[in-house]
C-alpha atoms as a PDB file:
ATOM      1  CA  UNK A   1       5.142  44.066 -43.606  1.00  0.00           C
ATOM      2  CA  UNK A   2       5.218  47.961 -44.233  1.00  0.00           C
ATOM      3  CA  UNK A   3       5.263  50.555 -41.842  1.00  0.00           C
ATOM      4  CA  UNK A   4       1.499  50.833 -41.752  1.00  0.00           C
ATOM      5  CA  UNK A   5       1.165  47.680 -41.343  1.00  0.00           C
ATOM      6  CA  UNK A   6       3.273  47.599 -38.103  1.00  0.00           C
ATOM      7  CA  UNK A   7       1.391  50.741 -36.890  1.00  0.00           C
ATOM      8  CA  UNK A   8      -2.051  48.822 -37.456  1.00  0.00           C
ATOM      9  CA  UNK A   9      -0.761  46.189 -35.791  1.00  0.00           C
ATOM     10  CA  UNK A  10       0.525  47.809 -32.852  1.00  0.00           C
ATOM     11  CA  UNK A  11      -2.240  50.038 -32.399  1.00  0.00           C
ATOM     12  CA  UNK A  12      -4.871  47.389 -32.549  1.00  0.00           C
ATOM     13  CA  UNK A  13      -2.664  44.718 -30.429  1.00  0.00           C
ATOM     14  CA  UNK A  14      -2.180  47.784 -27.576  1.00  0.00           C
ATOM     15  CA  UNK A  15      -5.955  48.377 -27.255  1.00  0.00           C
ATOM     16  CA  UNK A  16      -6.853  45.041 -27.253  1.00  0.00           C
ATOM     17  CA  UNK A  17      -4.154  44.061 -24.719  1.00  0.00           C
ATOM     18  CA  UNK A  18      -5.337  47.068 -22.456  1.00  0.00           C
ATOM     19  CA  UNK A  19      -9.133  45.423 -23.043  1.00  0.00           C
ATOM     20  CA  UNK A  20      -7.698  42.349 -22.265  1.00  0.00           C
ATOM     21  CA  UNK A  21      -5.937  42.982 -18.994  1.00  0.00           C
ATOM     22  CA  UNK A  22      -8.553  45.736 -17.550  1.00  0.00           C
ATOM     23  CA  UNK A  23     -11.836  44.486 -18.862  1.00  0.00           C
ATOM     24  CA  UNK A  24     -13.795  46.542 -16.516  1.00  0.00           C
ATOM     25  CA  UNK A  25     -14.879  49.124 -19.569  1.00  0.00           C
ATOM     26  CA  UNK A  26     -13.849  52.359 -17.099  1.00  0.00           C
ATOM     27  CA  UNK A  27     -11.134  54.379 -16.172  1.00  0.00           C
ATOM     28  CA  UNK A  28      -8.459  51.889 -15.313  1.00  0.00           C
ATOM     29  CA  UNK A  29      -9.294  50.571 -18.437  1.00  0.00           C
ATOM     30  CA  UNK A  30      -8.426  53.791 -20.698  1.00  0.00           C
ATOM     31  CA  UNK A  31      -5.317  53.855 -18.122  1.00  0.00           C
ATOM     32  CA  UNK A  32      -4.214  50.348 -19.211  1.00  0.00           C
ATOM     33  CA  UNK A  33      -4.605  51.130 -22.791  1.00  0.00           C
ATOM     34  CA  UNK A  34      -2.643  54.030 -22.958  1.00  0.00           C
ATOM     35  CA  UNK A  35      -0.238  52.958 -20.897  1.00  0.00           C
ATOM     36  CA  UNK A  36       0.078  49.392 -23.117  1.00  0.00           C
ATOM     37  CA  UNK A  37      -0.026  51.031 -26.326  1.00  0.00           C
ATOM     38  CA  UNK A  38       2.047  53.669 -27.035  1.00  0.00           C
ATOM     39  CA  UNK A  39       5.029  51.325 -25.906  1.00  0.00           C
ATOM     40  CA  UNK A  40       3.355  48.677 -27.844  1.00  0.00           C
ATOM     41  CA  UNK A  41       3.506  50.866 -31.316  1.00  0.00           C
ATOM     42  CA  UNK A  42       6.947  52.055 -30.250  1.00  0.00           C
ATOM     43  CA  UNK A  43       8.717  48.710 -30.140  1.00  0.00           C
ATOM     44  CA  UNK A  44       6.391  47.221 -33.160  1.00  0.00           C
ATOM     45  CA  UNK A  45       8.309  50.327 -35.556  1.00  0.00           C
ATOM     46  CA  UNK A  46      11.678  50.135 -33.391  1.00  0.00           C
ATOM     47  CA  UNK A  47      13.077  46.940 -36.005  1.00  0.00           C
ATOM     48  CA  UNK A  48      12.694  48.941 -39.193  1.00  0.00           C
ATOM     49  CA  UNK A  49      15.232  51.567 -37.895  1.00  0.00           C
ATOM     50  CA  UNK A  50      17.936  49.485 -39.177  1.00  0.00           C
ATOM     51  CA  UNK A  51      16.911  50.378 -42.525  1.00  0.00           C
ATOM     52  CA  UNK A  52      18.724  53.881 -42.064  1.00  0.00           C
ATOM     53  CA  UNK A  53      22.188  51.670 -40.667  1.00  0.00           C
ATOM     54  CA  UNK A  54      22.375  48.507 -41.155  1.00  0.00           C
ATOM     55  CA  UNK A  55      21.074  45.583 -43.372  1.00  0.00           C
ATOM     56  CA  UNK A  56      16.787  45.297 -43.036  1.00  0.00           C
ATOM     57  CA  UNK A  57      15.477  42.415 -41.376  1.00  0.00           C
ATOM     58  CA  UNK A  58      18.989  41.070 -40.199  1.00  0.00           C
ATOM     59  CA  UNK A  59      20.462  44.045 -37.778  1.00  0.00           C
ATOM     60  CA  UNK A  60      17.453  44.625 -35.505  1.00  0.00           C
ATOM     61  CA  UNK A  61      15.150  41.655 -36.720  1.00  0.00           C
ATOM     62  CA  UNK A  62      16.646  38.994 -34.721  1.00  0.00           C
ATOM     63  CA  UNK A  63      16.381  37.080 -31.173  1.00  0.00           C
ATOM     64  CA  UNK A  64      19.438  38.547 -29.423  1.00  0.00           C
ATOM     65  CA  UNK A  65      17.653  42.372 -30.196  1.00  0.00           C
ATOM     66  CA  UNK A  66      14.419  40.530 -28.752  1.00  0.00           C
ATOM     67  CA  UNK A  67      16.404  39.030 -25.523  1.00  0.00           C
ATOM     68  CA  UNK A  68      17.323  42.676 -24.538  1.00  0.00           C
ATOM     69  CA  UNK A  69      13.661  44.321 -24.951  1.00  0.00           C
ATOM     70  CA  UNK A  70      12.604  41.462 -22.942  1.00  0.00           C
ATOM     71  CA  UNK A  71      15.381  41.706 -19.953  1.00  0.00           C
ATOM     72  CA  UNK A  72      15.160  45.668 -20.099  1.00  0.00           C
ATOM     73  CA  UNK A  73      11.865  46.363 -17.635  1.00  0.00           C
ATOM     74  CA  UNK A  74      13.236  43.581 -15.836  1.00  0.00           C
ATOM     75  CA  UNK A  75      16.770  44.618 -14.972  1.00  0.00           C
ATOM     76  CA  UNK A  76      15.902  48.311 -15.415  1.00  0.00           C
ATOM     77  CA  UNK A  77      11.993  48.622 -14.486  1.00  0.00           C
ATOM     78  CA  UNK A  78      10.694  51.019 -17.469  1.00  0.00           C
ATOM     79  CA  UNK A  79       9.872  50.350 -21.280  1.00  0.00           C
ATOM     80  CA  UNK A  80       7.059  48.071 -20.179  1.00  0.00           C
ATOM     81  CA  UNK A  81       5.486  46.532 -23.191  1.00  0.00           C
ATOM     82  CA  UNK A  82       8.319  47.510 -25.776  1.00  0.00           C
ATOM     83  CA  UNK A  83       9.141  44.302 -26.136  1.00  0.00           C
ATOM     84  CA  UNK A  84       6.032  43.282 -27.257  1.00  0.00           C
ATOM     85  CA  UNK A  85       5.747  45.785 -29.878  1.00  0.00           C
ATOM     86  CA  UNK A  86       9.156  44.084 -31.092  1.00  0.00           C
ATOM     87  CA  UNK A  87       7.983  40.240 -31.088  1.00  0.00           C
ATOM     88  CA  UNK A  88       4.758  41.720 -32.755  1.00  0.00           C
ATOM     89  CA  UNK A  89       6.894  43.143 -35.598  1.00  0.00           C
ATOM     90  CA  UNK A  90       8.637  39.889 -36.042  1.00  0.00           C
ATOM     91  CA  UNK A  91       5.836  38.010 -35.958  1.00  0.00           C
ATOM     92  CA  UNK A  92       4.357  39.783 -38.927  1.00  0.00           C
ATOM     93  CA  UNK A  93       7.174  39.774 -40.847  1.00  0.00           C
ATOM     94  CA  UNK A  94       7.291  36.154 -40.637  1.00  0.00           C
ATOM     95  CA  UNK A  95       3.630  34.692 -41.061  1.00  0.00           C
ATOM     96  CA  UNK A  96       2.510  37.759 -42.636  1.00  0.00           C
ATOM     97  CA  UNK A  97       5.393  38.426 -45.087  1.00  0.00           C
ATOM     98  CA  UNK A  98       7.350  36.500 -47.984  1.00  0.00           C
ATOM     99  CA  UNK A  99      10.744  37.163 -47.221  1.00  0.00           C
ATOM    100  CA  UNK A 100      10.833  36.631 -43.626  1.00  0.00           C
ATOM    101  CA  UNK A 101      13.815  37.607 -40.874  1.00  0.00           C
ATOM    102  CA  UNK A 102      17.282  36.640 -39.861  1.00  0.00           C
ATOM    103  CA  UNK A 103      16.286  35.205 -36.333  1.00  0.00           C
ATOM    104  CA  UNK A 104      19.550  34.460 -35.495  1.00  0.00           C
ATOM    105  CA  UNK A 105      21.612  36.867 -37.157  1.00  0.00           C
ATOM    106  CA  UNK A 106      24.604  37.344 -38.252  1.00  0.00           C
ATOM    107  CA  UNK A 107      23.635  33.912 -39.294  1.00  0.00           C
ATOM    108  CA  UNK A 108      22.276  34.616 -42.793  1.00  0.00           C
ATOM    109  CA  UNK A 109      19.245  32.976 -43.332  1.00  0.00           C
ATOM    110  CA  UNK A 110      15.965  34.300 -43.270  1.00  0.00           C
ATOM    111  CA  UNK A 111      13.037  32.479 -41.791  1.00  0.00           C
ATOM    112  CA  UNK A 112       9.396  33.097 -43.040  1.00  0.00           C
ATOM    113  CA  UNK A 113       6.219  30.849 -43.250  1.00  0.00           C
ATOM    114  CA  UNK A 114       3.876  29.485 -46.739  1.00  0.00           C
ATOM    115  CA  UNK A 115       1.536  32.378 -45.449  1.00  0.00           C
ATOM    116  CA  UNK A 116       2.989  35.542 -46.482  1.00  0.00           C
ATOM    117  CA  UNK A 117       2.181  38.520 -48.858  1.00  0.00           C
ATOM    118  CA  UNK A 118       4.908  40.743 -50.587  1.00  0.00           C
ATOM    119  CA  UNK A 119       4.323  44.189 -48.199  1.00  0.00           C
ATOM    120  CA  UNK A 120       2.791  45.637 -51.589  1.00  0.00           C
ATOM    121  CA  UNK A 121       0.171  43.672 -51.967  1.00  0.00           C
ATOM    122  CA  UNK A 122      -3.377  44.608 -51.336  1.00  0.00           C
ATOM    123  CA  UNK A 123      -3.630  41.991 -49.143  1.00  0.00           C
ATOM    124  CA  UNK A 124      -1.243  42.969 -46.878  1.00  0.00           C
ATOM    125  CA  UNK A 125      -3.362  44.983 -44.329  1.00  0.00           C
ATOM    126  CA  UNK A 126      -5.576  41.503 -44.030  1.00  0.00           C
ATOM    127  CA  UNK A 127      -2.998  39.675 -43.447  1.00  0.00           C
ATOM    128  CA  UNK A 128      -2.279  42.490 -40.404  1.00  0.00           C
ATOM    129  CA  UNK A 129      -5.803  41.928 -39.002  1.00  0.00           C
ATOM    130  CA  UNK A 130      -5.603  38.661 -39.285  1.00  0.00           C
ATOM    131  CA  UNK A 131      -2.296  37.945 -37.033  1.00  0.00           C
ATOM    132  CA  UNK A 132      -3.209  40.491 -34.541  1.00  0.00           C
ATOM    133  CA  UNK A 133      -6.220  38.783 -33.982  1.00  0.00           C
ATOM    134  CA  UNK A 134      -4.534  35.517 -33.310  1.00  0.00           C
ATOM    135  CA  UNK A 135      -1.997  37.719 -31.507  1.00  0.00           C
ATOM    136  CA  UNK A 136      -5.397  38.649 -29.115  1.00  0.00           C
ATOM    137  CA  UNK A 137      -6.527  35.387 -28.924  1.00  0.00           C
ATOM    138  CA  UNK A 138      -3.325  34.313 -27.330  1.00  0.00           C
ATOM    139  CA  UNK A 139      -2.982  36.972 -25.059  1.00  0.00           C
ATOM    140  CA  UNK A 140      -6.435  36.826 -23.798  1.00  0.00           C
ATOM    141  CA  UNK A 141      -6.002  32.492 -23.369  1.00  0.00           C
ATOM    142  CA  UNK A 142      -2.220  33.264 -21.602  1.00  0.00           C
ATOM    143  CA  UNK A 143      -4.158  35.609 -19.212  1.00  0.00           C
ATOM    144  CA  UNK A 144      -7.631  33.710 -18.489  1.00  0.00           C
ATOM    145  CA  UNK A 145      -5.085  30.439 -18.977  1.00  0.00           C
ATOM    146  CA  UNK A 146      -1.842  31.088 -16.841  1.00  0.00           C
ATOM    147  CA  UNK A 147      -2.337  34.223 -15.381  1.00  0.00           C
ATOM    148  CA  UNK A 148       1.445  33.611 -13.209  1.00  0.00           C
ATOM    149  CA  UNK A 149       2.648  34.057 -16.518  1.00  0.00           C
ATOM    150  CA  UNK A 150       1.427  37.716 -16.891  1.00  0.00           C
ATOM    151  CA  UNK A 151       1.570  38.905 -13.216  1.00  0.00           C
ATOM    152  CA  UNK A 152       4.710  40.747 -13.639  1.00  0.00           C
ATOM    153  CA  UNK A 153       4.104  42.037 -16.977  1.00  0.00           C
ATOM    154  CA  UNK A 154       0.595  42.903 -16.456  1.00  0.00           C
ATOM    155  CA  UNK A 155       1.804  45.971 -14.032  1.00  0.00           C
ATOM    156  CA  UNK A 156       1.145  48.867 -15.569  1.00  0.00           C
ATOM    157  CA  UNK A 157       3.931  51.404 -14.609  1.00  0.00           C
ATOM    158  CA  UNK A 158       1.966  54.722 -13.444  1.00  0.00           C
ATOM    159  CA  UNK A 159       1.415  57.531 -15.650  1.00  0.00           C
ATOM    160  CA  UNK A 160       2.312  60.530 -14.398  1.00  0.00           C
ATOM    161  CA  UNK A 161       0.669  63.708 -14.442  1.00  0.00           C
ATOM    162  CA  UNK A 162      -2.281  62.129 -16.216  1.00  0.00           C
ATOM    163  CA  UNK A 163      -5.538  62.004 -14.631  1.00  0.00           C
ATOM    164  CA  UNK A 164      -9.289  60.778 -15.033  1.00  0.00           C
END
């Protein structure tokens, strides 16, 4: 996917996510989705920085990068919801894309699926709204579903200086 793509995605995956966790409709909701998706947009454009240093869709496109977005609010407690931003970017560059990723780089080979669009195509944006939706429809069945799964994660670190 391109950039805007990523940005779509992010921005629509944040909101939603905030909506999904908070669905009162009132202030903590606004609270969740700001808090969820700025991070959210942040990691989901993070990957494509290896354009300007190293080789695109191998050096920051893989499952080690992933590993440490994941680990980091854990060992560290901050950049909450990065890491989801970053599996969102792979996962659109692999369903949504025809070249795919190097998930386990510096192994070489890139993995994709039958469903991608080259990121020129005027497709591509549908493509986008398609696999966030699915992206929503999984978050929403992990949280009504297994909810231990998200207790951690659904914390929203506190915003400061921002009221309601």
């Amino acid at each position: 996917m391109n950039k805007e793509g990523h940005v779509i995605n992010g921005l629509l995956l944040g909101v939603g996510l905030g909506f999904v966790l908070e669905p009162a409709g009132d202030v903590t909701t606004l609270r969740t989705v700001v808090a969820v998706t700025v991070p959210v947009v942040l990691g989901a454009l993070f990957p494509d920085v290896d354009t300007a240093f190293g080789r695109h869709r191998k050096t920051l496109h893989n499952l080690l990068v992933l590993g440490l977005f994941v680990a980091f609010p854990v060992v560290f407690d901050n950049l909450h919801w990065v890491w989801v931003g970053v599996l969102t970017h792979y996962v659109l560059d692999v369903v949504g894309s025809k070249r795919g990723i190097a998930l386990f780089y510096p192994y070489p080979k890139e993995y994709d699926l039958p469903t991608g669009v080259a990121t020129s195509s005027k497709y591509a944006n549908l493509v986008t709204l398609v696999v966030t939706g699915v992206e929503l429809l999984v978050a929403a069945a992990v949280v009504r579903y297994a909810p231990g799964l998200v207790a951690d994660l659904s914390r929203v670190p506190p915003l400061s200086g921002l009221s309601f």
